[in-house]
PDB file of N, CA and C in Angstrom:
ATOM      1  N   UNK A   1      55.823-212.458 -77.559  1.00  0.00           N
ATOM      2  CA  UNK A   1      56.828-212.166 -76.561  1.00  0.00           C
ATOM      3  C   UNK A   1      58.199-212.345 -77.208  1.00  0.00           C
ATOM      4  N   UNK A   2      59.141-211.382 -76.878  1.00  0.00           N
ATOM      5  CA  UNK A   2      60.522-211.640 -77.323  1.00  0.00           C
ATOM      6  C   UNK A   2      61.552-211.052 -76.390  1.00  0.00           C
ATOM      7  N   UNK A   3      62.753-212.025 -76.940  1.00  0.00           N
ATOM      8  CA  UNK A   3      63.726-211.660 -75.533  1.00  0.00           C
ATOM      9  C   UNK A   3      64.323-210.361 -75.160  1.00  0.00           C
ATOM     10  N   UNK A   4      64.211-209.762 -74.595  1.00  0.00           N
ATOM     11  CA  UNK A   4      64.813-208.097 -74.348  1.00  0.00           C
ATOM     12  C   UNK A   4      66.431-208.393 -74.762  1.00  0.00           C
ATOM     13  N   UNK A   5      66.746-209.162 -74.143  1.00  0.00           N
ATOM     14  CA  UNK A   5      68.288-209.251 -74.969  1.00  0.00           C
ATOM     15  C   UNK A   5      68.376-209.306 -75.929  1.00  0.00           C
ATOM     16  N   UNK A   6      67.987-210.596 -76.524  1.00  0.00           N
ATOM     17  CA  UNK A   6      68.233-210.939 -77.909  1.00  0.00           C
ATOM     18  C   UNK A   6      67.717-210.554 -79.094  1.00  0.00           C
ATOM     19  N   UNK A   7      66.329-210.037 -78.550  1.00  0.00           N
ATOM     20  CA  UNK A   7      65.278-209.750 -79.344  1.00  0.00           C
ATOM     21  C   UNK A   7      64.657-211.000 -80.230  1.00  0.00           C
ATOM     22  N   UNK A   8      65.128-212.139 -79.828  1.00  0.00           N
ATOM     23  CA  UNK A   8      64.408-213.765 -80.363  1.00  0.00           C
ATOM     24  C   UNK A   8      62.862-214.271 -79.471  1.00  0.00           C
ATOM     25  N   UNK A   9      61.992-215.020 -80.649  1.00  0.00           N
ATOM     26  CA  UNK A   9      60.989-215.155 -80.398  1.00  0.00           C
ATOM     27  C   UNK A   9      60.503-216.545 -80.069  1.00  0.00           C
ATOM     28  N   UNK A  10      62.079-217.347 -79.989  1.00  0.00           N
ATOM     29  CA  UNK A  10      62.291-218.580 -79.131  1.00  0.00           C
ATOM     30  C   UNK A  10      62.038-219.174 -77.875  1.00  0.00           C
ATOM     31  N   UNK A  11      61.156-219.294 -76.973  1.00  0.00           N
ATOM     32  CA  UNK A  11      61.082-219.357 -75.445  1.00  0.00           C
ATOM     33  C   UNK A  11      60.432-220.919 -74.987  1.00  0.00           C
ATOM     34  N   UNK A  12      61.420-221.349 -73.855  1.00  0.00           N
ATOM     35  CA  UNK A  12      60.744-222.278 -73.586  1.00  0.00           C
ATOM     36  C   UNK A  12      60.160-222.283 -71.984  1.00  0.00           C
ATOM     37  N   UNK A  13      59.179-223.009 -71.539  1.00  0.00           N
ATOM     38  CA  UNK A  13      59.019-222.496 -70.042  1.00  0.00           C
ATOM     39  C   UNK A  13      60.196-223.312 -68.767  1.00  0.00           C
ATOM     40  N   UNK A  14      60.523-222.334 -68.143  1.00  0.00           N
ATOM     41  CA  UNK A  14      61.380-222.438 -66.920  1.00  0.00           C
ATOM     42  C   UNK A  14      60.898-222.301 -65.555  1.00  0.00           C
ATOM     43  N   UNK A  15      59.760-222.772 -65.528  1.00  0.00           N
ATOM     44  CA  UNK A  15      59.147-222.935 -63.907  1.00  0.00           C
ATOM     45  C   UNK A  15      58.898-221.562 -63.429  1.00  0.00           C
ATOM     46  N   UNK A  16      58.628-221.502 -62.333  1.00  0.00           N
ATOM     47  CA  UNK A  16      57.945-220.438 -61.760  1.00  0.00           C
ATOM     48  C   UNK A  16      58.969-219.353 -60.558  1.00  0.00           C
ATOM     49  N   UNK A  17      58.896-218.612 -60.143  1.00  0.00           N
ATOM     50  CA  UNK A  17      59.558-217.316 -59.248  1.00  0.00           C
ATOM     51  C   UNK A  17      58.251-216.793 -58.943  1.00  0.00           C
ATOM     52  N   UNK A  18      58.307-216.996 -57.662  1.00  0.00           N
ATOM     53  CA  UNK A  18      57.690-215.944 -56.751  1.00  0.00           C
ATOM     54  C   UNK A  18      55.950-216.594 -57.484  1.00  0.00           C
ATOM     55  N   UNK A  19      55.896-217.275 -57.418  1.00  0.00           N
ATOM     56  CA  UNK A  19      54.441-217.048 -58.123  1.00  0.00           C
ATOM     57  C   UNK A  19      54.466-216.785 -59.487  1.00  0.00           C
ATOM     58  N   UNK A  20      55.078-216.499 -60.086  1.00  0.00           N
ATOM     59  CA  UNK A  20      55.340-215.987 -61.771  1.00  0.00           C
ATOM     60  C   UNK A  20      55.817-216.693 -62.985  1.00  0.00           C
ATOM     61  N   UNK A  21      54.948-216.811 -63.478  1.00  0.00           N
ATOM     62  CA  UNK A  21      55.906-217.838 -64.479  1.00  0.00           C
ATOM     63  C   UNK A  21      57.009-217.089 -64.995  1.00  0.00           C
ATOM     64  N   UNK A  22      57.897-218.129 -65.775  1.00  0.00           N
ATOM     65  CA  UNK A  22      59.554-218.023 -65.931  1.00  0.00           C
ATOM     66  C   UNK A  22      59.823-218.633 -67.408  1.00  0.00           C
ATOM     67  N   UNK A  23      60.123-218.059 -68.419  1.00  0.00           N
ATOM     68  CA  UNK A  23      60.574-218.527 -69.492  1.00  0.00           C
ATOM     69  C   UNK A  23      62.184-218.284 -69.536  1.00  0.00           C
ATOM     70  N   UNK A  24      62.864-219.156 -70.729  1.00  0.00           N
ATOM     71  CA  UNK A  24      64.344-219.198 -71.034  1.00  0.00           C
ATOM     72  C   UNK A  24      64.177-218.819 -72.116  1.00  0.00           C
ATOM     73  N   UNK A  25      64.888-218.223 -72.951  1.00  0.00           N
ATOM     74  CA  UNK A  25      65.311-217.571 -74.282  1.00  0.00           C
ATOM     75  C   UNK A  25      65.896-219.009 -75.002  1.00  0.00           C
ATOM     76  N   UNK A  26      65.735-219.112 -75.939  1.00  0.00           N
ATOM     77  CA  UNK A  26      65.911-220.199 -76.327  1.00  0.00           C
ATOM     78  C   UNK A  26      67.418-220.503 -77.383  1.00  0.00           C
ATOM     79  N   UNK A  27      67.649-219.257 -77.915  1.00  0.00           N
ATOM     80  CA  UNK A  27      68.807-218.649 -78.517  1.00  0.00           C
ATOM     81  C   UNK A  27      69.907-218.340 -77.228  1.00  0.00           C
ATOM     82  N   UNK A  28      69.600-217.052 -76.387  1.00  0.00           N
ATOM     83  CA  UNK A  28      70.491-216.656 -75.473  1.00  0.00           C
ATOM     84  C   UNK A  28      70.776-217.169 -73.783  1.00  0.00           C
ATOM     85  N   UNK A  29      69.530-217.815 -73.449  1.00  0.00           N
ATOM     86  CA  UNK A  29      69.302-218.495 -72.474  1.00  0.00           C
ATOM     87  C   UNK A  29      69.059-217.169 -71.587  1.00  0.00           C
ATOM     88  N   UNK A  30      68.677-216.097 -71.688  1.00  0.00           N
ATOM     89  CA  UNK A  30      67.935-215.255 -70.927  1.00  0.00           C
ATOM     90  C   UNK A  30      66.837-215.515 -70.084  1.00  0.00           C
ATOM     91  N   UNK A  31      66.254-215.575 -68.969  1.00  0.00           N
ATOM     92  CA  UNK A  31      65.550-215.714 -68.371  1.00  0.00           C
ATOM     93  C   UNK A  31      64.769-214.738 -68.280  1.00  0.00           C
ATOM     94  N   UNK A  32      63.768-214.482 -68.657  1.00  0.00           N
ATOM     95  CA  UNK A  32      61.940-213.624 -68.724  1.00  0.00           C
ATOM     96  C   UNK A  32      61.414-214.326 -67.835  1.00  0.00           C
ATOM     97  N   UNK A  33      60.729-213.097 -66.759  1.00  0.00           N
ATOM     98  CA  UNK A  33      59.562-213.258 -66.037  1.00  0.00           C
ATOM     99  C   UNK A  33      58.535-212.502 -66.311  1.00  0.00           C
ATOM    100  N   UNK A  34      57.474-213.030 -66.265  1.00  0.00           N
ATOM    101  CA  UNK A  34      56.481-212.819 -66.522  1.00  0.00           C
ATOM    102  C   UNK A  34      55.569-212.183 -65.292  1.00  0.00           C
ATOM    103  N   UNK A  35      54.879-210.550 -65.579  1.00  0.00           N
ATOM    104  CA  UNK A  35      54.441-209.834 -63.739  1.00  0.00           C
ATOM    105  C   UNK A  35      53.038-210.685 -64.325  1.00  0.00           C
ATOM    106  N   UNK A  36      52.336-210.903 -62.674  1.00  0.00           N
ATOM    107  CA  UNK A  36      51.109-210.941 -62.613  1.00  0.00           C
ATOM    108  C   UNK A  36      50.034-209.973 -62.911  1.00  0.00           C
ATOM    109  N   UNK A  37      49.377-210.160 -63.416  1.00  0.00           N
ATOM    110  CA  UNK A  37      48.404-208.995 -63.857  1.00  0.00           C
ATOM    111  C   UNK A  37      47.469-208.927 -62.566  1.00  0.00           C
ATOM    112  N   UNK A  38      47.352-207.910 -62.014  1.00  0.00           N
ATOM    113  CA  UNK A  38      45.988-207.601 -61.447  1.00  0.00           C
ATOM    114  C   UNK A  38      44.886-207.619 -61.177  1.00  0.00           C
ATOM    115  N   UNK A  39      44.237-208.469 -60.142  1.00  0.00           N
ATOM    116  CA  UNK A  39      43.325-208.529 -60.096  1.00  0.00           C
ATOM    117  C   UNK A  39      42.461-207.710 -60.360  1.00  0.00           C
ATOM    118  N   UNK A  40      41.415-207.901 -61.080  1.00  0.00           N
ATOM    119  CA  UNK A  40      40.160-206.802 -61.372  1.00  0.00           C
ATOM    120  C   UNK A  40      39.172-206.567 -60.471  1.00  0.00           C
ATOM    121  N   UNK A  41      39.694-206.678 -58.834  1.00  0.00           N
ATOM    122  CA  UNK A  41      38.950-205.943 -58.028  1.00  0.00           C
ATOM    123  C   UNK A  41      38.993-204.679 -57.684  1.00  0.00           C
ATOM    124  N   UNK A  42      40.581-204.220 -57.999  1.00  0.00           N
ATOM    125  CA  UNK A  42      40.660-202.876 -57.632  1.00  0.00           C
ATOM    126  C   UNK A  42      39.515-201.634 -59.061  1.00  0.00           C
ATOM    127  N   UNK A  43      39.797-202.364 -60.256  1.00  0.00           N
ATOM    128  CA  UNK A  43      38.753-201.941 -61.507  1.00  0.00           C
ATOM    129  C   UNK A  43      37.277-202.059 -61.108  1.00  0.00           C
ATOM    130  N   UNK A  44      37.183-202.372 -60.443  1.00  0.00           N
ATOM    131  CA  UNK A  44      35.778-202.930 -60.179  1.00  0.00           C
ATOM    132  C   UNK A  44      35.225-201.979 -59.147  1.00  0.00           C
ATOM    133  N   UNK A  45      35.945-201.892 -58.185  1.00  0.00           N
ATOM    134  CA  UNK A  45      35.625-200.787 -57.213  1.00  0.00           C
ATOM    135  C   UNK A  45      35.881-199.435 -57.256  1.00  0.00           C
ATOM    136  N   UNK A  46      36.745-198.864 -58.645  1.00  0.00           N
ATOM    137  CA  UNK A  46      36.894-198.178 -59.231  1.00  0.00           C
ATOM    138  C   UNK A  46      35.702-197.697 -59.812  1.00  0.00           C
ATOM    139  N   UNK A  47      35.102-198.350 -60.658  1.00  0.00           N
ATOM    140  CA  UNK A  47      33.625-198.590 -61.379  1.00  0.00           C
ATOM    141  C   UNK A  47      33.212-197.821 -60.480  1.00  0.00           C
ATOM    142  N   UNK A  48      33.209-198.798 -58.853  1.00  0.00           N
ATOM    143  CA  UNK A  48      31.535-198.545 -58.342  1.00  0.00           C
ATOM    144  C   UNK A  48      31.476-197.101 -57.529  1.00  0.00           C
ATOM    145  N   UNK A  49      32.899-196.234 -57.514  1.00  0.00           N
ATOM    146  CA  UNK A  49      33.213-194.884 -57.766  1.00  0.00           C
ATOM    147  C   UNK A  49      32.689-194.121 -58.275  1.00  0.00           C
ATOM    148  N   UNK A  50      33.059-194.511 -59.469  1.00  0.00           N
ATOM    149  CA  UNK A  50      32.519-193.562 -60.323  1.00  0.00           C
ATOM    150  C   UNK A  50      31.146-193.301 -60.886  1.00  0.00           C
ATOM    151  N   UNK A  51      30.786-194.896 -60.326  1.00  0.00           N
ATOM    152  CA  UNK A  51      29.643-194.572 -61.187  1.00  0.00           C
ATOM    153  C   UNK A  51      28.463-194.344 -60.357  1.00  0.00           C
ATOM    154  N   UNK A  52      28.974-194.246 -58.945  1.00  0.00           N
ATOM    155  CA  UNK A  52      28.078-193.055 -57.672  1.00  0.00           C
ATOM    156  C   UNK A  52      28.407-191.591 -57.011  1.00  0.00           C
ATOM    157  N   UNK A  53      29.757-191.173 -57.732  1.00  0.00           N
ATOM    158  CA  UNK A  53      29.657-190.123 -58.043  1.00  0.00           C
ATOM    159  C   UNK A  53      28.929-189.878 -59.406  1.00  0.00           C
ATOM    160  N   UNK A  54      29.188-190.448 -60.245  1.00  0.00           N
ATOM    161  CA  UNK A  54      28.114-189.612 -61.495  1.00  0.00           C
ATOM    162  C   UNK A  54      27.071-189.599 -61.014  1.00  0.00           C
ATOM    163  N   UNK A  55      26.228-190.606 -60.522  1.00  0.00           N
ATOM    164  CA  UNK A  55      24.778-190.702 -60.055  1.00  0.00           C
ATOM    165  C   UNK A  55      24.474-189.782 -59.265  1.00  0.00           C
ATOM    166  N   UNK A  56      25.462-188.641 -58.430  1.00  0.00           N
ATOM    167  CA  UNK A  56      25.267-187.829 -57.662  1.00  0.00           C
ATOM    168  C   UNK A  56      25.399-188.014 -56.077  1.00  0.00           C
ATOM    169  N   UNK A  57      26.328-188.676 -55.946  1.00  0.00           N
ATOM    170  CA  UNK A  57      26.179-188.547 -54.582  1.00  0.00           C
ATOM    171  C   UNK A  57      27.485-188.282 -54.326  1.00  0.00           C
ATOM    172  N   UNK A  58      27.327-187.526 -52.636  1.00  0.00           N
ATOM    173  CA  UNK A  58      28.648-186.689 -52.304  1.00  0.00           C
ATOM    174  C   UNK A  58      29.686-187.843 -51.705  1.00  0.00           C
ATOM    175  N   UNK A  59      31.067-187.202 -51.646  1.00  0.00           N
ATOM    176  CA  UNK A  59      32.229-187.821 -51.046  1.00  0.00           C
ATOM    177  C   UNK A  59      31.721-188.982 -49.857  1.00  0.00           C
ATOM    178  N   UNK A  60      31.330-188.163 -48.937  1.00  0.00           N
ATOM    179  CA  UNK A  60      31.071-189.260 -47.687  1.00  0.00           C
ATOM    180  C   UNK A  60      30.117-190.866 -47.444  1.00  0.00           C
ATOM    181  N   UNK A  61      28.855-189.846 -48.762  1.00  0.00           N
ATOM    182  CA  UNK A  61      28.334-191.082 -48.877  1.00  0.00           C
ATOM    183  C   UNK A  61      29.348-192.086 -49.903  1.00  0.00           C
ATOM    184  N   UNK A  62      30.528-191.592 -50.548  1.00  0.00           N
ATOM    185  CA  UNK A  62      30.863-192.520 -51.234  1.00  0.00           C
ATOM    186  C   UNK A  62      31.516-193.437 -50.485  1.00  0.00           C
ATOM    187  N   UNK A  63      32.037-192.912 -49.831  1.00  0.00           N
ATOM    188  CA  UNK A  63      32.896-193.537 -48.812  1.00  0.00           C
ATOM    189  C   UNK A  63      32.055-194.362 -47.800  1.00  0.00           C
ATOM    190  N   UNK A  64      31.609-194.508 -47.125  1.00  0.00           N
ATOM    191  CA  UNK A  64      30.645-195.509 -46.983  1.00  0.00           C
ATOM    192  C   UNK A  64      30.005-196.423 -47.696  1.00  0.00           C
ATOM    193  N   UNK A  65      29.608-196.169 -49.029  1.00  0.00           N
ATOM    194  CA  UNK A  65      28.938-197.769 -48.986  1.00  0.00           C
ATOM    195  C   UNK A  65      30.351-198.021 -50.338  1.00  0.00           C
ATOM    196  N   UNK A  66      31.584-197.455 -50.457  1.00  0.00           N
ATOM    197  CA  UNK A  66      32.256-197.901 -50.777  1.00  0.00           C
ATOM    198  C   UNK A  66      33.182-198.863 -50.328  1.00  0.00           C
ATOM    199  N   UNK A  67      33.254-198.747 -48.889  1.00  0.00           N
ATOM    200  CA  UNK A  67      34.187-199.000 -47.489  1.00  0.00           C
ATOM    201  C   UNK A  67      35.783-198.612 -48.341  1.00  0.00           C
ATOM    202  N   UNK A  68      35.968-197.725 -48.701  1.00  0.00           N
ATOM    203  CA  UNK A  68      37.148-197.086 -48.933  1.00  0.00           C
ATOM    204  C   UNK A  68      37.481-196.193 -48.017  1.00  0.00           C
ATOM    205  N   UNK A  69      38.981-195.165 -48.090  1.00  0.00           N
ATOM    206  CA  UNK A  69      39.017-194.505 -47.625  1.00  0.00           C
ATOM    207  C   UNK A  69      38.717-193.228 -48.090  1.00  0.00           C
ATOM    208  N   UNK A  70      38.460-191.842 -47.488  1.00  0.00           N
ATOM    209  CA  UNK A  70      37.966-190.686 -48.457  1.00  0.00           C
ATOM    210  C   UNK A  70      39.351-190.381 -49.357  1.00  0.00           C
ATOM    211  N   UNK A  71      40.451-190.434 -48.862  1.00  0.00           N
ATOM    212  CA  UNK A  71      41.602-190.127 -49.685  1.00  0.00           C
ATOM    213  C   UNK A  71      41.423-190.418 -50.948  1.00  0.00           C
ATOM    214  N   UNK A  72      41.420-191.910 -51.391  1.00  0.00           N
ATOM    215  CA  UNK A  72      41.466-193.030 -51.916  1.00  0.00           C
ATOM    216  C   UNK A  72      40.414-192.599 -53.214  1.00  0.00           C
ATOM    217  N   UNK A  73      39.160-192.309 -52.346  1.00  0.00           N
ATOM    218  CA  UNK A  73      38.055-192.036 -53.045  1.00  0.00           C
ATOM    219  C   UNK A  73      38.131-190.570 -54.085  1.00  0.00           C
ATOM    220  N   UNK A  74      38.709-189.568 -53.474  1.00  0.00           N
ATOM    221  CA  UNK A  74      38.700-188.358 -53.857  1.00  0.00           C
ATOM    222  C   UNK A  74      39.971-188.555 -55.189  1.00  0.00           C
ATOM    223  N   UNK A  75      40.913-189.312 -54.721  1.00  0.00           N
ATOM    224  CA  UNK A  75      42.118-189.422 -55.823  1.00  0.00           C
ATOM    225  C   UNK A  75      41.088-190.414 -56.795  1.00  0.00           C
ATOM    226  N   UNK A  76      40.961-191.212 -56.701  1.00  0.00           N
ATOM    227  CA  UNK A  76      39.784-191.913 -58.066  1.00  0.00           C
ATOM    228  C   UNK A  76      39.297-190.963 -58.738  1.00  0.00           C
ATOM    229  N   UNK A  77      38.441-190.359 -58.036  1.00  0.00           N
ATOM    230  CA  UNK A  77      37.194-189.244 -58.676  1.00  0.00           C
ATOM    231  C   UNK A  77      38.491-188.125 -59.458  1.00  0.00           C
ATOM    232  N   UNK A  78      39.412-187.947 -58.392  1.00  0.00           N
ATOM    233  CA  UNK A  78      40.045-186.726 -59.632  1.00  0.00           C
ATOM    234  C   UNK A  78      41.256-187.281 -60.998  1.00  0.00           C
ATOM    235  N   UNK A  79      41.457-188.940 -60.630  1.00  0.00           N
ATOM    236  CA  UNK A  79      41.954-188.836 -62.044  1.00  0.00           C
ATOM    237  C   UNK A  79      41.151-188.927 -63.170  1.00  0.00           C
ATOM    238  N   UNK A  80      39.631-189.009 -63.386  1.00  0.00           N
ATOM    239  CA  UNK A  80      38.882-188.859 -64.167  1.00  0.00           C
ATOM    240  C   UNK A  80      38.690-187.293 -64.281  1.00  0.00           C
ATOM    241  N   UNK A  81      37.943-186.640 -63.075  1.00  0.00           N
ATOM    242  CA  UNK A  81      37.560-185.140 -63.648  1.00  0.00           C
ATOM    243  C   UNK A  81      38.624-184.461 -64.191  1.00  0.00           C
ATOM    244  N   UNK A  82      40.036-184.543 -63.598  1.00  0.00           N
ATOM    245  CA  UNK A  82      40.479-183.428 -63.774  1.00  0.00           C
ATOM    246  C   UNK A  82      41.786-183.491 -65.070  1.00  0.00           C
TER     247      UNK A  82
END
């Protein structure tokens, strides 16, 4: 990690925001936050998308034992096919 300002690889930790940890630049005194990464449920149910459309089954049934919505479902499926 390095400071967008300074471009130094100095950091010490500065408590938390919002849930997020918070580093200081240690040279410029810049403050870096750090985003939360994502839970891997939305990847996960992504998976279980795709990998019942490959198995062959149509939209509706996906949508059901996905409990998604068909929107939701159809935009998944097409940033892979298309």
């Amino acid at each position: 990690m390095y400071c967008p300002k300074c471009k130094a690889e100095n950091f010490s930790k500065d408590g938390t925001v919002n849930g997020r940890s918070q580093y200081s630049c240690a040279v410029c005194g810049f403050n870096v936050t750090i985003p939360v990464v994502p839970k891997s449920e939305n990847a996960d149910k992504k998976r279980e998308v795709l990998i019942l459309y490959f198995a062959g089954y149509d939209i509706d049934d996906i949508v059901l034992l996905s409990r998604l919505e068909q929107e939701v479902v159809i935009r998944l499926i097409n940033e892979v096919t298309l």
